[in-house]
PDB file of N, CA and C in Angstrom:
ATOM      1  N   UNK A   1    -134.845  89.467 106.853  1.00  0.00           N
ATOM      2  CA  UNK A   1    -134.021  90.399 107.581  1.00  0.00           C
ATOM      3  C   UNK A   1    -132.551  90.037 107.413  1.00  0.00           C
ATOM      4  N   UNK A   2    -132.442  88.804 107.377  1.00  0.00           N
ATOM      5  CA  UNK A   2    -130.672  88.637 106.722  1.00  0.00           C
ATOM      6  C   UNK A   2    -130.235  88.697 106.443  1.00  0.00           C
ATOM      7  N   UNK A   3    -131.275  88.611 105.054  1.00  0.00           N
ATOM      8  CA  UNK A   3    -130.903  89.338 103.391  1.00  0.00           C
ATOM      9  C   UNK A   3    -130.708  90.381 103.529  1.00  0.00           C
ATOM     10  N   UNK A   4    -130.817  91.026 104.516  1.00  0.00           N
ATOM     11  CA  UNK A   4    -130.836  92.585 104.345  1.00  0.00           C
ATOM     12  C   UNK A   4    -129.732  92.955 104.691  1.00  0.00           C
ATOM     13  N   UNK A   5    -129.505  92.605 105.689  1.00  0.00           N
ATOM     14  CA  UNK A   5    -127.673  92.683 106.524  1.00  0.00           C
ATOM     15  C   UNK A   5    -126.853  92.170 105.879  1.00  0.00           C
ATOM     16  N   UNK A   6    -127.340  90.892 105.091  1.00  0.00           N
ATOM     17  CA  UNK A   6    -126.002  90.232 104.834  1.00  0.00           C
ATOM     18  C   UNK A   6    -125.793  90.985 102.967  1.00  0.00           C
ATOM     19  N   UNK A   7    -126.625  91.466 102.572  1.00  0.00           N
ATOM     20  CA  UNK A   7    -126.654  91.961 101.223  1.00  0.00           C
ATOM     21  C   UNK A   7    -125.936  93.405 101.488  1.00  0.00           C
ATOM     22  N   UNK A   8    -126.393  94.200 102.441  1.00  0.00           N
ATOM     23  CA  UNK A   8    -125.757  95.416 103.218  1.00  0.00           C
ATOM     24  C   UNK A   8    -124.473  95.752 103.272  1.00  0.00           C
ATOM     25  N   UNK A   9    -123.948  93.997 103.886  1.00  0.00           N
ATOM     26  CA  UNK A   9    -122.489  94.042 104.364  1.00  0.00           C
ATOM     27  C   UNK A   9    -121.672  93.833 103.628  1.00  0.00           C
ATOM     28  N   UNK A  10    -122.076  92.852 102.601  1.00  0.00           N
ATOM     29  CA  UNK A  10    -121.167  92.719 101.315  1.00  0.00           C
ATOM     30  C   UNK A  10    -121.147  94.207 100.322  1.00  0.00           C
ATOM     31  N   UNK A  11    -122.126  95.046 100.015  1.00  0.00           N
ATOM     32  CA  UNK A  11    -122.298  96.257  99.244  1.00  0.00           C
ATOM     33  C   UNK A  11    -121.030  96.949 100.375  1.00  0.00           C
ATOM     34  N   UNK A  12    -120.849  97.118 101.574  1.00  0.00           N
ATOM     35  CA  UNK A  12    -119.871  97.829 102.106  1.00  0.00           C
ATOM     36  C   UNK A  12    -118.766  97.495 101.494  1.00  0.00           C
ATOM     37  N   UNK A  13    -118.406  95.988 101.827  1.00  0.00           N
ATOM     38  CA  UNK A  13    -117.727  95.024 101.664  1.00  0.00           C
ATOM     39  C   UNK A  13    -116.585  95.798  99.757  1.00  0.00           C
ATOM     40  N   UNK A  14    -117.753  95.442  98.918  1.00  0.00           N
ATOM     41  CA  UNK A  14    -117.269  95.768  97.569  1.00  0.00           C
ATOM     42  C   UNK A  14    -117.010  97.091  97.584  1.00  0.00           C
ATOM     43  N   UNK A  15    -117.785  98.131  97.918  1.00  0.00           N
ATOM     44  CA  UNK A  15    -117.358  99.523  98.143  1.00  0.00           C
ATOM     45  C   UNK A  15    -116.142  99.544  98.462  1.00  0.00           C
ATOM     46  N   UNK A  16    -115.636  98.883  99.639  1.00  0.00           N
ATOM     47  CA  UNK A  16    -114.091  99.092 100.764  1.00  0.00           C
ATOM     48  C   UNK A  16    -113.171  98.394  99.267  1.00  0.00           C
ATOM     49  N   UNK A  17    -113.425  97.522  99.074  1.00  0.00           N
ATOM     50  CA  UNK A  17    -112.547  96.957  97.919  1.00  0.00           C
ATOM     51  C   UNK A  17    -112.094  97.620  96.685  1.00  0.00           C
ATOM     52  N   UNK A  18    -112.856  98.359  96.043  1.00  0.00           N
ATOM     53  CA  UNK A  18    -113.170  99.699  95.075  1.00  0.00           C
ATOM     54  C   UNK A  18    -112.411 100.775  95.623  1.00  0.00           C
ATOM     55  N   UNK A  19    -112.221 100.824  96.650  1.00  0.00           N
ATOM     56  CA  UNK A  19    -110.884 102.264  97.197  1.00  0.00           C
ATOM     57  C   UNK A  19    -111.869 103.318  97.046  1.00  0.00           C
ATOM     58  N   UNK A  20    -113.233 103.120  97.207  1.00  0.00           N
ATOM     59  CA  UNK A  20    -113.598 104.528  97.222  1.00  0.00           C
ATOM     60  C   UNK A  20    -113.458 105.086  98.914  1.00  0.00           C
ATOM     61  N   UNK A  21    -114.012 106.239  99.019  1.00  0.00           N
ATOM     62  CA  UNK A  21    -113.873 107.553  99.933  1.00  0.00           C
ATOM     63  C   UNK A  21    -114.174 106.443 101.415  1.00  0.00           C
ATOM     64  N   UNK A  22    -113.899 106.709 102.304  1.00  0.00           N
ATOM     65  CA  UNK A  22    -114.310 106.074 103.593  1.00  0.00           C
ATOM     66  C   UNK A  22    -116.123 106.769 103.843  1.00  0.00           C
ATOM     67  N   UNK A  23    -116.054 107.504 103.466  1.00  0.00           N
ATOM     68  CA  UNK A  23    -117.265 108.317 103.670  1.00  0.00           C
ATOM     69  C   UNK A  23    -118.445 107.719 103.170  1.00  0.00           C
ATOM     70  N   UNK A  24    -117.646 107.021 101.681  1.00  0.00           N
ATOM     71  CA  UNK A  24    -119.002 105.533 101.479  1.00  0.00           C
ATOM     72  C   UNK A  24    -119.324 104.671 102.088  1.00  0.00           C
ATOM     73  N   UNK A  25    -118.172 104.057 102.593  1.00  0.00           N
ATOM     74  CA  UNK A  25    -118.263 103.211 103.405  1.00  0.00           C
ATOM     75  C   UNK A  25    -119.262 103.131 104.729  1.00  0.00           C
ATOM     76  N   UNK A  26    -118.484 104.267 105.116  1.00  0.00           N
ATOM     77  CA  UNK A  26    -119.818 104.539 106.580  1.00  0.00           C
ATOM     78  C   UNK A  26    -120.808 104.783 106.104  1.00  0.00           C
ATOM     79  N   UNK A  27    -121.349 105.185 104.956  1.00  0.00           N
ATOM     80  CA  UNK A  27    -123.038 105.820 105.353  1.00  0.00           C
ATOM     81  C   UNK A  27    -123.803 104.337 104.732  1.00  0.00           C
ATOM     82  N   UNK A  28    -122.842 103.545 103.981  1.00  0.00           N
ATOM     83  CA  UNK A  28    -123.563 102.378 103.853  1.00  0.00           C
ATOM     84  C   UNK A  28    -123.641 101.534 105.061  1.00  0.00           C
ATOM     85  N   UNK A  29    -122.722 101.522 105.818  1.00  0.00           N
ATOM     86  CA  UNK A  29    -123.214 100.901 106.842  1.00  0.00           C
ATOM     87  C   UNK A  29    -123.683 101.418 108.163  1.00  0.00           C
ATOM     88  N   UNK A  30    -123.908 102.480 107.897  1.00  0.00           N
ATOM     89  CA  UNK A  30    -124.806 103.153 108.891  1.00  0.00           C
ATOM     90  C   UNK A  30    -126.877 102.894 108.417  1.00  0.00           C
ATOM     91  N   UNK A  31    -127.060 103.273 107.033  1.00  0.00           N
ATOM     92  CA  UNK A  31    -127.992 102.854 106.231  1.00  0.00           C
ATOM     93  C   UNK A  31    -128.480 101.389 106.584  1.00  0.00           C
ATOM     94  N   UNK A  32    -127.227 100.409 106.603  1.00  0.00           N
ATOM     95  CA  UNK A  32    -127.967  98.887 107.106  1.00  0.00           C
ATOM     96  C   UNK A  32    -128.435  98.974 108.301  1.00  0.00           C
ATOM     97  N   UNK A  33    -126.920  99.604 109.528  1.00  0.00           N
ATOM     98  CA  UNK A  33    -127.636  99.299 110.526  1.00  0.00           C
ATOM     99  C   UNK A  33    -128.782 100.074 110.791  1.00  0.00           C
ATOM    100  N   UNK A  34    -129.551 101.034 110.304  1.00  0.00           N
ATOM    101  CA  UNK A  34    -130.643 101.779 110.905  1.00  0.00           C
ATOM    102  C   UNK A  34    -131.839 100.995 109.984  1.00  0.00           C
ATOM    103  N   UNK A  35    -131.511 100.356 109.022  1.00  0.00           N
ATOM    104  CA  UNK A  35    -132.507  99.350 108.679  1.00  0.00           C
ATOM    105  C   UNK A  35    -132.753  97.965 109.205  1.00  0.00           C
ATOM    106  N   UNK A  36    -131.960  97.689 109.839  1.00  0.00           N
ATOM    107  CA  UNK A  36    -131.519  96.226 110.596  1.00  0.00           C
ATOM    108  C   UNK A  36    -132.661  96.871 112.036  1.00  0.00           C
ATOM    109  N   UNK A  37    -131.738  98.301 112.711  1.00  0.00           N
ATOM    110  CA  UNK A  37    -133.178  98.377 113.525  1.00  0.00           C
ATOM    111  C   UNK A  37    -134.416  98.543 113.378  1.00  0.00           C
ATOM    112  N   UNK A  38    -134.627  99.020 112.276  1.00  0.00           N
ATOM    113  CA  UNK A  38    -135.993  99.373 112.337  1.00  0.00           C
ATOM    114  C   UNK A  38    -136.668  98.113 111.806  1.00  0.00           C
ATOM    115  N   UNK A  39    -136.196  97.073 111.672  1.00  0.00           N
ATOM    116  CA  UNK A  39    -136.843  95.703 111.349  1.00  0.00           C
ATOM    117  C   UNK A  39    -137.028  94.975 112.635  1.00  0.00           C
ATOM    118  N   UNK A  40    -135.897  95.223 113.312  1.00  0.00           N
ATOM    119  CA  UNK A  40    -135.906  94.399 114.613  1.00  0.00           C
ATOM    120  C   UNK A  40    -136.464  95.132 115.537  1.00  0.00           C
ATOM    121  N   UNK A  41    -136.898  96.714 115.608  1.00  0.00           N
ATOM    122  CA  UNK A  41    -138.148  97.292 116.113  1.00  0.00           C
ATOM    123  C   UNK A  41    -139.656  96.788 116.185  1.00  0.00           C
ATOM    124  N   UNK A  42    -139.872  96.500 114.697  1.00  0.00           N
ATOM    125  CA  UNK A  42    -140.857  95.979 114.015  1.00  0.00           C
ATOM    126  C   UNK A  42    -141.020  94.666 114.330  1.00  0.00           C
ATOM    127  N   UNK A  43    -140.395  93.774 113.957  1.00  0.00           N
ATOM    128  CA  UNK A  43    -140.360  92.121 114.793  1.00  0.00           C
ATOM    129  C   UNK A  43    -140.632  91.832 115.981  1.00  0.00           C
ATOM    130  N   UNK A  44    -139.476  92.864 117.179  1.00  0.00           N
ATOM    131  CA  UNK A  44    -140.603  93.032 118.335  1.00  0.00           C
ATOM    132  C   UNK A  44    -141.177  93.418 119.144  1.00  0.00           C
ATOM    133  N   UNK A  45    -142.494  94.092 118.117  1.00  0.00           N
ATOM    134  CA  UNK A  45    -143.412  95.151 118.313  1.00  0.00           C
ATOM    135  C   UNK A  45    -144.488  94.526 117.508  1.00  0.00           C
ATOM    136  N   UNK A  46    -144.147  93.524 116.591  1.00  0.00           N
ATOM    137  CA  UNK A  46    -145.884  92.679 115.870  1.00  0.00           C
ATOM    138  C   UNK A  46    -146.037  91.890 116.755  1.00  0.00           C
ATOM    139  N   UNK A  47    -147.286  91.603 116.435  1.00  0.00           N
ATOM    140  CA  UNK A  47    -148.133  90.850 116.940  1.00  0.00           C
ATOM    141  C   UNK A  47    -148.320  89.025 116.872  1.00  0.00           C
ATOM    142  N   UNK A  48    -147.476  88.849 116.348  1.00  0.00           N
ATOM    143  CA  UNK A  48    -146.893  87.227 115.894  1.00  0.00           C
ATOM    144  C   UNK A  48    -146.584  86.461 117.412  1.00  0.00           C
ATOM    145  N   UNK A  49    -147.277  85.701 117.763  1.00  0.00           N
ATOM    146  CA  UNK A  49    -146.784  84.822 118.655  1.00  0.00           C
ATOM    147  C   UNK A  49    -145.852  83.724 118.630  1.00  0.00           C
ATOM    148  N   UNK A  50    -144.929  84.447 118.854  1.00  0.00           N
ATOM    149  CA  UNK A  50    -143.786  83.842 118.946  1.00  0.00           C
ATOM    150  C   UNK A  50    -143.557  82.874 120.518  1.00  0.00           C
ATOM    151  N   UNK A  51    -144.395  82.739 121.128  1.00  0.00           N
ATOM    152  CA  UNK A  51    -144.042  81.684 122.109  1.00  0.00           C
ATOM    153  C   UNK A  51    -143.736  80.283 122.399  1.00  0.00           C
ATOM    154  N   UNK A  52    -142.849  79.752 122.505  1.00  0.00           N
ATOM    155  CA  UNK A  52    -143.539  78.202 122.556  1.00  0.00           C
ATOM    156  C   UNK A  52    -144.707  77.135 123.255  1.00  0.00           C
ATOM    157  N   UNK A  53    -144.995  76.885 122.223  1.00  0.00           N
ATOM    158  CA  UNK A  53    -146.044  75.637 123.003  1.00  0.00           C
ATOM    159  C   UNK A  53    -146.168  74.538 122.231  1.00  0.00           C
ATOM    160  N   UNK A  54    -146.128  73.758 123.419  1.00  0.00           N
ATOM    161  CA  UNK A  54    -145.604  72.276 123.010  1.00  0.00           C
ATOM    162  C   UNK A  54    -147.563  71.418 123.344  1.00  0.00           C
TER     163      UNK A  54
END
């Protein structure tokens, strides 16, 4: 999931640098963040026990 954001943010990142349209800009990072949620929907909503026990 990091990879995903952090690969996301840099593709904005180089876009903004490139002088293209602002309009790229946002839909790429609109694109991460609605993939960022729907991972972190998914994470927690499985079934992985994530609790501690010692």
């Amino acid at each position: 999931m990091d990879t995903l954001i952090f690969g996301g943010l840099l593709a904005a990142l180089v876009v903004l640098f490139q002088d293209r349209p602002r309009r790229t800009v946002l839909a790429i990072w609109w694109v991460v963040l609605g993939a960022t949620l729907a991972l972190l929907s998914h994470h927690i909503t499985s079934s992985l026990g994530l609790g501690l026990s010692y």
